[in-house]
C-alpha atoms as a PDB file:
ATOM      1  CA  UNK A   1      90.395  95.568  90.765  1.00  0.00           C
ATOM      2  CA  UNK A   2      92.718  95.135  93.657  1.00  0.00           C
ATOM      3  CA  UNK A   3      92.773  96.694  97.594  1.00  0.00           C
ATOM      4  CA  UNK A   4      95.703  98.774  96.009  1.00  0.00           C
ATOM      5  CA  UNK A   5      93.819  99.912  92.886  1.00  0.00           C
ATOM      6  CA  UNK A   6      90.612 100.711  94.886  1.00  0.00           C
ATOM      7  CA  UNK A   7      92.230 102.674  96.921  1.00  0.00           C
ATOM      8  CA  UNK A   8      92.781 105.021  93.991  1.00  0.00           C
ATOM      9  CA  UNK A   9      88.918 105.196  92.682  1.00  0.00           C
ATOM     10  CA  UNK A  10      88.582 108.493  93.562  1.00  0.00           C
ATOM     11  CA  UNK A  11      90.573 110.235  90.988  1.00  0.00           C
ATOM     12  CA  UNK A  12      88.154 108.748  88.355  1.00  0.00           C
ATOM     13  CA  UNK A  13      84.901 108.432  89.564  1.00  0.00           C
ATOM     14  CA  UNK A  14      84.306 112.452  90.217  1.00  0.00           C
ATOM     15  CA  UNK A  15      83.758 112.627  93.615  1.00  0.00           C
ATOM     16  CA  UNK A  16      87.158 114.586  94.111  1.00  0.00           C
ATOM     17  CA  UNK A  17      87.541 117.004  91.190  1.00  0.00           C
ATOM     18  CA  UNK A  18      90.201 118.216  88.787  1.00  0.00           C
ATOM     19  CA  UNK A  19      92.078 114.856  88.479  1.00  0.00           C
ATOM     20  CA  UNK A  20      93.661 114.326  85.316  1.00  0.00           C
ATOM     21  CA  UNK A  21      96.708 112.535  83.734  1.00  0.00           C
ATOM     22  CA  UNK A  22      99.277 115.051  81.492  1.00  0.00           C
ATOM     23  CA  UNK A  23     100.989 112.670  79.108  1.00  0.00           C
ATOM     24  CA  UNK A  24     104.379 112.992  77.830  1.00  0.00           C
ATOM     25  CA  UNK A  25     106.777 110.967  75.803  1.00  0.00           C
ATOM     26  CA  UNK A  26     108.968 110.446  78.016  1.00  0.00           C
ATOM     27  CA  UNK A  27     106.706 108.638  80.863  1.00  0.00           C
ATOM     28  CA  UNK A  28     103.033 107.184  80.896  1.00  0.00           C
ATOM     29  CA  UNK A  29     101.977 110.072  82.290  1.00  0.00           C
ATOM     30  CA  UNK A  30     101.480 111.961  85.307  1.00  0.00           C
ATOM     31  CA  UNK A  31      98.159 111.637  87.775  1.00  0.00           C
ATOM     32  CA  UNK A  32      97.794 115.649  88.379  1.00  0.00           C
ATOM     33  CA  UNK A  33      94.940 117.372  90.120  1.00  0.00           C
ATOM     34  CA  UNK A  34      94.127 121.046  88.059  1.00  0.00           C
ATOM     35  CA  UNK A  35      92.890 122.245  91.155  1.00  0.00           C
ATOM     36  CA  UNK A  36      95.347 122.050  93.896  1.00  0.00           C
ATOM     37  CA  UNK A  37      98.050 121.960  91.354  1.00  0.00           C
ATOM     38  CA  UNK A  38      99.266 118.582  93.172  1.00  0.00           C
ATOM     39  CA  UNK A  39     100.993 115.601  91.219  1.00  0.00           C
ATOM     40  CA  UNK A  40      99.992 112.466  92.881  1.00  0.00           C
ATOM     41  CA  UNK A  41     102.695 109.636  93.184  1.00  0.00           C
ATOM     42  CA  UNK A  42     102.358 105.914  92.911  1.00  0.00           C
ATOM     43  CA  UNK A  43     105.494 104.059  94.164  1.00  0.00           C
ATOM     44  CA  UNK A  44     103.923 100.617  92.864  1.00  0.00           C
ATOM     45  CA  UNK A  45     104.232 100.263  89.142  1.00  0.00           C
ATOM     46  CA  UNK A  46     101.644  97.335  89.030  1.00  0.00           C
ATOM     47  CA  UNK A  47      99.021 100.371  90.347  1.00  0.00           C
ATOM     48  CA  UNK A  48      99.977 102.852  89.413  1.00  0.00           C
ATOM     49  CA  UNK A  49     100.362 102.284  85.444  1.00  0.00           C
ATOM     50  CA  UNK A  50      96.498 100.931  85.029  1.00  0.00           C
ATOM     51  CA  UNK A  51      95.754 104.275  86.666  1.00  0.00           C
ATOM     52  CA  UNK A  52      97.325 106.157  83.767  1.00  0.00           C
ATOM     53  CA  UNK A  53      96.001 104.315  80.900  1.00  0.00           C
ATOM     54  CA  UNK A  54      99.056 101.845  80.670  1.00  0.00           C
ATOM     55  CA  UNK A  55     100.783  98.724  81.298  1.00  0.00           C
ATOM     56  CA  UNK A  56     102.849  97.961  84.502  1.00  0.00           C
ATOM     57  CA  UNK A  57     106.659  98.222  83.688  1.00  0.00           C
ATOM     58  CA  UNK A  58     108.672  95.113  85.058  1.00  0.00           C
END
């Protein structure tokens, strides 16, 4: 796991709840927390897209 990728552990490993990712067809899917009602955005593809479930997009 990279610095960048660690830096995202929480969403996954429950110590900040309500993190989920809503799937679509038209994107990978979208890192959403069910409590705040907050999308989170990752600007780097190579991090973000192991985050959803998916593979980076050149």
């Amino acid at each position: 796991m990279t610095d960048e990728a660690a830096e995202y552990h929480y969403l996954w490993d429950s110590s900040e709840e309500g993190w989920v990712v809503l799937r679509t067809k038209a994107a990978l899917g979208t890192i959403f927390n069910t409590n705040t009602h907050m999308a989170l955005i990752i600007e780097d593809n190579a991090v973000y897209a192991p985050q959803v479930g998916g593979t980076p997009i050149p």
